[in-house]
N, C-alpha and C. Protein backbone atom coordinates (compact mmCIF):
# COMPACT_ATOMS: atom_id res chain seq x y z
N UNK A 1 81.51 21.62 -8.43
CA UNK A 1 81.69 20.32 -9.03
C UNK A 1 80.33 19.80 -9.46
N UNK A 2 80.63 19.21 -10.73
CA UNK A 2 79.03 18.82 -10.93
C UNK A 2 79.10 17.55 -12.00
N UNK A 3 78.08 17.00 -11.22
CA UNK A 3 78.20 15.38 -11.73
C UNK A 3 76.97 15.09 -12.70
N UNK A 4 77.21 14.90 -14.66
CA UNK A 4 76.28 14.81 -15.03
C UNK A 4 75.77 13.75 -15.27
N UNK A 5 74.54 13.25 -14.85
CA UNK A 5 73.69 12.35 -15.35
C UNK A 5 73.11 11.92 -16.65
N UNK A 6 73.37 11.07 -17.83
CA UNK A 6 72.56 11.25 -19.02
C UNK A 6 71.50 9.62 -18.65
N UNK A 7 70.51 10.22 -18.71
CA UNK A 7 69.54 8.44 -18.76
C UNK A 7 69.27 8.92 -19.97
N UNK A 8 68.71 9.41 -21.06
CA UNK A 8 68.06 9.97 -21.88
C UNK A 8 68.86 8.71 -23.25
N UNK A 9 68.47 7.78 -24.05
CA UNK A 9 69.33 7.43 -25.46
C UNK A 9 69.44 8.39 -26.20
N UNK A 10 68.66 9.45 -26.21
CA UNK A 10 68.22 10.16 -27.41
C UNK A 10 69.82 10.62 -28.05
N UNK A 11 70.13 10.93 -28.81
CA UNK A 11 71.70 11.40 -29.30
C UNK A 11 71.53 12.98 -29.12
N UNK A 12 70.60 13.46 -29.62
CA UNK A 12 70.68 14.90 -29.54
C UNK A 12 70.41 15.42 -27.86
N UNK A 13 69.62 14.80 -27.27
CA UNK A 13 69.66 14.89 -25.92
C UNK A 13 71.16 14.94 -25.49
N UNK A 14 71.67 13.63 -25.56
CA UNK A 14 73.38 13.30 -25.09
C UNK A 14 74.34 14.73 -25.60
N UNK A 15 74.15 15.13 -26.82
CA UNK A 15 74.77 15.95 -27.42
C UNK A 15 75.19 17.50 -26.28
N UNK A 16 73.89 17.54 -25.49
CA UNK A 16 73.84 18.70 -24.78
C UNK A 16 74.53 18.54 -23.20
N UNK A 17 74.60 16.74 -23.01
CA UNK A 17 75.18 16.60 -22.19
C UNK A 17 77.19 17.03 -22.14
N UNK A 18 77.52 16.36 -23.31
CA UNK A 18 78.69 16.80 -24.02
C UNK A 18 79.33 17.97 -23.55
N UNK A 19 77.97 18.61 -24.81
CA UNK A 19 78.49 20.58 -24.14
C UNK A 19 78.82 21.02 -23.15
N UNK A 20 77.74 20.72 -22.87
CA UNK A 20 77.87 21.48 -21.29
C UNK A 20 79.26 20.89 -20.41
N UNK A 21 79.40 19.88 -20.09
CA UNK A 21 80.42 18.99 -19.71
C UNK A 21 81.80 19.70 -19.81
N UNK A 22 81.64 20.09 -21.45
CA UNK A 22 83.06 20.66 -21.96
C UNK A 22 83.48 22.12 -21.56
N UNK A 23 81.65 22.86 -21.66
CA UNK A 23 82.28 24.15 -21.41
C UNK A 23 82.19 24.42 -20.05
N UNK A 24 81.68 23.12 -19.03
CA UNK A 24 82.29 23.87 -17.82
C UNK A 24 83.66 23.50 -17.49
N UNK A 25 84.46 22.50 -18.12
CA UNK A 25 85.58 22.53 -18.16
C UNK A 25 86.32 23.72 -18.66
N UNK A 26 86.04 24.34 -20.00
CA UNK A 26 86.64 25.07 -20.37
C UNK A 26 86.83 26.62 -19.68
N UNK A 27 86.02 26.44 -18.58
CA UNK A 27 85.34 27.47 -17.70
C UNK A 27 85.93 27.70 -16.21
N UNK A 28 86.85 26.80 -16.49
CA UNK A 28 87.41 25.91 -15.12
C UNK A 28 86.43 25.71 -13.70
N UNK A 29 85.27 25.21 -14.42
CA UNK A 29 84.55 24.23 -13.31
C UNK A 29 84.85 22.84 -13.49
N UNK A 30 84.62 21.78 -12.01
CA UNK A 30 84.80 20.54 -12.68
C UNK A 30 83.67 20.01 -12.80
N UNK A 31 83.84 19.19 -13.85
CA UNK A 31 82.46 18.18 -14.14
C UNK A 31 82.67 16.58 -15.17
N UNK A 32 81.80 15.86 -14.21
CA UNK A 32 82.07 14.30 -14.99
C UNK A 32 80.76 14.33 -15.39
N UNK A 33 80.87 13.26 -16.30
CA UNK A 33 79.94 12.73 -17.28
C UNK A 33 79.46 10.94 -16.57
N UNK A 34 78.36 10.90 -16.63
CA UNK A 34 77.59 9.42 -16.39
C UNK A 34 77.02 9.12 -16.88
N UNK A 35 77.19 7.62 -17.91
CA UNK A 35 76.10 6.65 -18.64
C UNK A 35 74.95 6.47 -17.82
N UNK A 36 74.07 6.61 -17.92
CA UNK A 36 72.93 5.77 -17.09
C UNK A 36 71.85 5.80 -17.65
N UNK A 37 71.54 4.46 -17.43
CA UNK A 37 70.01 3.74 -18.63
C UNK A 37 70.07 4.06 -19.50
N UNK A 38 69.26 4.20 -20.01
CA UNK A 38 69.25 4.20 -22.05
C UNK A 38 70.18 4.95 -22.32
N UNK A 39 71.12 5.68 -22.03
CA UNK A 39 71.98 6.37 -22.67
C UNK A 39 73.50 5.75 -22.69
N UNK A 40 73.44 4.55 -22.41
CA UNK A 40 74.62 3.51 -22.64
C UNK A 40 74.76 2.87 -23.63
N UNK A 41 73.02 2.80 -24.34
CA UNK A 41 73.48 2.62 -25.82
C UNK A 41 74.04 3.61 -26.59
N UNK A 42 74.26 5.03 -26.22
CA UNK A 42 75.19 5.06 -27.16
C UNK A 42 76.38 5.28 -27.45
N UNK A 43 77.03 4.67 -26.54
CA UNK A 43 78.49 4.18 -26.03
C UNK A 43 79.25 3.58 -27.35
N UNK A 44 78.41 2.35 -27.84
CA UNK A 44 78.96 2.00 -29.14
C UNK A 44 78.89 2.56 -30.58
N UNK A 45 77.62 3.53 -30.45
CA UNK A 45 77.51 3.87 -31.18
C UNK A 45 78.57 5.51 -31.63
N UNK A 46 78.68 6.10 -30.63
CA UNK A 46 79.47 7.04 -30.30
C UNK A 46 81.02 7.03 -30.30
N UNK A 47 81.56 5.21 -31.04
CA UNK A 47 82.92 4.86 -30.70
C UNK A 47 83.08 4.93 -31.91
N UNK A 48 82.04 4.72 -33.30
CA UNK A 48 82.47 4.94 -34.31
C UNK A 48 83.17 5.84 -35.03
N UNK A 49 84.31 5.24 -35.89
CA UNK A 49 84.67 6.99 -36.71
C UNK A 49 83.89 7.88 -36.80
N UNK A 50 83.15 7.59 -37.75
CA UNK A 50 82.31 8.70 -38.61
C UNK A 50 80.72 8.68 -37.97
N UNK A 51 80.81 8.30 -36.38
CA UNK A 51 79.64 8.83 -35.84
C UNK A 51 79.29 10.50 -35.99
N UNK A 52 77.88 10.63 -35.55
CA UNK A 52 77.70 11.68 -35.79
C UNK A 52 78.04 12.91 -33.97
N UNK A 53 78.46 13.70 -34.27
CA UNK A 53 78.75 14.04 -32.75
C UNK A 53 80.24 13.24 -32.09
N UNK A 54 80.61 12.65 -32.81
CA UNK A 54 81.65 11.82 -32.37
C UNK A 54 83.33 12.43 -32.26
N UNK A 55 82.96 13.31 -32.29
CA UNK A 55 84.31 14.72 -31.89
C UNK A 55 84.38 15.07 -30.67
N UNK A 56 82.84 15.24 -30.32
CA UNK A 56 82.74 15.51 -29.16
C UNK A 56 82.80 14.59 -27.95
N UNK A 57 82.40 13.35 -28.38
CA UNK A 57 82.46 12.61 -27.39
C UNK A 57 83.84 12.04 -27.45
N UNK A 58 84.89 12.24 -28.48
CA UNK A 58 85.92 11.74 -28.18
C UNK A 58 86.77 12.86 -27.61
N UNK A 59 86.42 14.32 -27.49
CA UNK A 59 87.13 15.08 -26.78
C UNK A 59 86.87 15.13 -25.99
N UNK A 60 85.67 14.94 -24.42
CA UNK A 60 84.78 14.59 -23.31
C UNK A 60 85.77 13.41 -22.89
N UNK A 61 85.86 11.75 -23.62
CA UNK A 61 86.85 11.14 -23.32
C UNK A 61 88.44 11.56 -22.94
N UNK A 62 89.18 12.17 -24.01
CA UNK A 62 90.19 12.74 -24.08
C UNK A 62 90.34 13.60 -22.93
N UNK A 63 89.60 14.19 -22.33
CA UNK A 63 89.22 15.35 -21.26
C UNK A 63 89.31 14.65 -20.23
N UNK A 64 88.82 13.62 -20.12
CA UNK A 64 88.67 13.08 -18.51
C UNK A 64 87.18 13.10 -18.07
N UNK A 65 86.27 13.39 -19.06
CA UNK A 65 85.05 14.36 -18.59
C UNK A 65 84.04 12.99 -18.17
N UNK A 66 84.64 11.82 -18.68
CA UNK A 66 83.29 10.66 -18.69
C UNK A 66 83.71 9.66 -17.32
N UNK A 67 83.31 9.76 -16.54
CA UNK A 67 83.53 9.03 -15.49
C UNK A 67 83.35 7.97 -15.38
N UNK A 68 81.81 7.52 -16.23
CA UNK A 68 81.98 5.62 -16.54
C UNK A 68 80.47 5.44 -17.03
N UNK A 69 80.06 4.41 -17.02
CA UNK A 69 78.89 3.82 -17.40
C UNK A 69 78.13 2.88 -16.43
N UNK A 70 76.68 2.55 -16.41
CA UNK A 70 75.98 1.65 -15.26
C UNK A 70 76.19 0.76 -15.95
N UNK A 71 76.82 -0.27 -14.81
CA UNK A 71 77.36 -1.61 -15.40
C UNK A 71 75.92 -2.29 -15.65
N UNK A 72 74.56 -2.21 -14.98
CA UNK A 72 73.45 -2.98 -14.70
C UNK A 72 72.96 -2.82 -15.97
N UNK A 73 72.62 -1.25 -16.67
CA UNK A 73 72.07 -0.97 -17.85
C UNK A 73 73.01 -1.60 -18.67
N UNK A 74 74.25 -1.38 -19.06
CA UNK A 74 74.90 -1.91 -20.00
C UNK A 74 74.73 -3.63 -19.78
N UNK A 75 74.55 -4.12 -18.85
CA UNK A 75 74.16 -5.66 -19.34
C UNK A 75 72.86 -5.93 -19.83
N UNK A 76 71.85 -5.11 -19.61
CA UNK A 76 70.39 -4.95 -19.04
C UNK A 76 70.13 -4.74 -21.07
N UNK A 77 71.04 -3.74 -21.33
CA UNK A 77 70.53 -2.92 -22.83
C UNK A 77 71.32 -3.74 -24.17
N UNK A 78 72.36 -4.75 -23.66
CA UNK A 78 73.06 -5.50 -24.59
C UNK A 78 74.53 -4.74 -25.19
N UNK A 79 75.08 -3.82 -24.06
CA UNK A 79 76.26 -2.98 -24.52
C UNK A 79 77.32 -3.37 -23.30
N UNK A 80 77.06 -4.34 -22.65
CA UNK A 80 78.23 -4.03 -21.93
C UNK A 80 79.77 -4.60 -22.37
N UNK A 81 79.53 -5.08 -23.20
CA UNK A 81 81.27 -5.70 -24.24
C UNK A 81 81.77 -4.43 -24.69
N UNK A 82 80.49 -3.68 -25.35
CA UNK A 82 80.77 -2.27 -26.19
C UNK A 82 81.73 -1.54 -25.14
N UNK A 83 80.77 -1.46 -24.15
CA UNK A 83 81.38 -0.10 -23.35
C UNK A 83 82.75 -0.35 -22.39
N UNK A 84 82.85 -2.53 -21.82
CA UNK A 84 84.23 -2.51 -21.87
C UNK A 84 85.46 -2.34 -22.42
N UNK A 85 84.94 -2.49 -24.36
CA UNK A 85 86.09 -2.46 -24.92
C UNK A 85 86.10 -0.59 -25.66
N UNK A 86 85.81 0.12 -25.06
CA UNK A 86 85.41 1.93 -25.35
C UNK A 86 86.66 2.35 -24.32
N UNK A 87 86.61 1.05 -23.05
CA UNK A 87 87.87 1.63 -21.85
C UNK A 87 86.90 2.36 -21.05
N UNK A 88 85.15 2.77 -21.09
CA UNK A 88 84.64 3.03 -19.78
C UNK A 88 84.69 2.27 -18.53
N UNK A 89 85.18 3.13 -17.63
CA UNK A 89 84.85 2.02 -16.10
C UNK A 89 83.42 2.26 -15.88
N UNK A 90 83.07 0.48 -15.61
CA UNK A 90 81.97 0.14 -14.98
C UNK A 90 81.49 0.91 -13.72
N UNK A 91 79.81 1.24 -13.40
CA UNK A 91 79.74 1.95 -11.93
C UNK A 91 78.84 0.74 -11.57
N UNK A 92 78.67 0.71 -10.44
CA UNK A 92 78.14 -0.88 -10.02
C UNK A 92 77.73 -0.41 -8.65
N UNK A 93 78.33 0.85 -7.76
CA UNK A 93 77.96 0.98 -6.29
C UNK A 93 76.91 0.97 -5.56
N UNK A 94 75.52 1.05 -6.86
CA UNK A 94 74.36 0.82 -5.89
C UNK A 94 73.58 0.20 -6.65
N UNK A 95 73.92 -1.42 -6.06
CA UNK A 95 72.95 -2.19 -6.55
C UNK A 95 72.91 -2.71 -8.45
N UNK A 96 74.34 -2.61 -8.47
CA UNK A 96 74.91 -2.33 -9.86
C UNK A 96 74.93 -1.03 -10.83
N UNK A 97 74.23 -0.15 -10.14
CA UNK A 97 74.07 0.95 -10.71
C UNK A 97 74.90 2.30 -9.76
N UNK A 98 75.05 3.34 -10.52
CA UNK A 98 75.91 4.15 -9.70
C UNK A 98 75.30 5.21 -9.30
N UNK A 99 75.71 5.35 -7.75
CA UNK A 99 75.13 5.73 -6.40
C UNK A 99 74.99 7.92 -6.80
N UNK A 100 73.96 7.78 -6.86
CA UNK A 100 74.14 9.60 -7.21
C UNK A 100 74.87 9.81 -5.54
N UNK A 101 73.98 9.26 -4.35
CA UNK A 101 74.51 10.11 -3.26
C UNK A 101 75.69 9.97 -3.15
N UNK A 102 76.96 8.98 -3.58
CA UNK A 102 78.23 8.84 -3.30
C UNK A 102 78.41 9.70 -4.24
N UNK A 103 78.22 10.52 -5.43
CA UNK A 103 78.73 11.96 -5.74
C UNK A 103 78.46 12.88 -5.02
N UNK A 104 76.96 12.99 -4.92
CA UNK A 104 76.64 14.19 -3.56
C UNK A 104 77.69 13.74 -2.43
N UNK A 105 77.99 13.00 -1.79
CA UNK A 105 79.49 13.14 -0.58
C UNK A 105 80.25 13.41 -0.77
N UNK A 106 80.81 13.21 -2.15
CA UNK A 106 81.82 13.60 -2.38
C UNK A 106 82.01 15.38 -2.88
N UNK A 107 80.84 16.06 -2.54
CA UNK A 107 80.76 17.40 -3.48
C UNK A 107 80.10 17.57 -4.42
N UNK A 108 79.58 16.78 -5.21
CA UNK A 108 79.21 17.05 -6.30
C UNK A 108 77.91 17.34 -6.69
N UNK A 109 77.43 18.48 -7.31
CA UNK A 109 75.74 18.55 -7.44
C UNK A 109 75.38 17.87 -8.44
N UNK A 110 73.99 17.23 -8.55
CA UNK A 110 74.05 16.26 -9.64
C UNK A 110 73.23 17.27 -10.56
N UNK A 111 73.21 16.70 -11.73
CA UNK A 111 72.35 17.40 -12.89
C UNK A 111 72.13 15.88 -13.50
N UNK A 112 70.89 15.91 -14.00
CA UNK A 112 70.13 14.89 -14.62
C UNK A 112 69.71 15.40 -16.27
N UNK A 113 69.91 14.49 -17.10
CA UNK A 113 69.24 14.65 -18.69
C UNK A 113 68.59 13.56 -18.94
């Protein structure tokens, strides 16, 4: 099980988060996806039609693959309307931000981008 981390905004950075995400699904490993810090902006940007990469992140959604977004950054970066009305759940467990070790308890190895 493996829990991915994106802090990174960069899009092409995020892009690799995606992948990977998908093909360890497709691989039958499990793995979620996590907004965190700068990479919550691109939550809205990523909701657009004709974003770029935006196949992918709507098949990652469609998948189950995105587990949620840091509620702290998304108020912190000016997206958190975006990413309520996207249907991400907020993570908030540590300190408004979400707790890597409550994935590590639960199983999960983390990976960071």
């Amino acid at each position: 099980m493996y829990c991915l981390y994106a802090f990174n905004g960069e899009l092409m950075c995020f892009v690799h988060v995606l992948l990977n995400a998908l093909d360890m699904k497709e691989k039958g490993k499990e793995a979620i996806i996590v907004f965190e810090g700068a990479s919550v902006t691109l939550v809205p940007e990523l909701e657009k039609p004709d974003a770029p990469f935006g196949n992918l992140y709507r098949k990652a959604k469609e998948a189950g693959l995105i587990e949620g977004a840091c509620k702290a950054c998304s108020a912190k970066l000016g997206v958190l309307e975006a990413v309520k009305e996207a249907g991400l759940p907020l993570l908030d467990d540590m300190s408004g931000h979400p707790s890597m070790a409550a994935y590590m308890d639960k199983g999960y190895t983390i990976l960071t981008f």
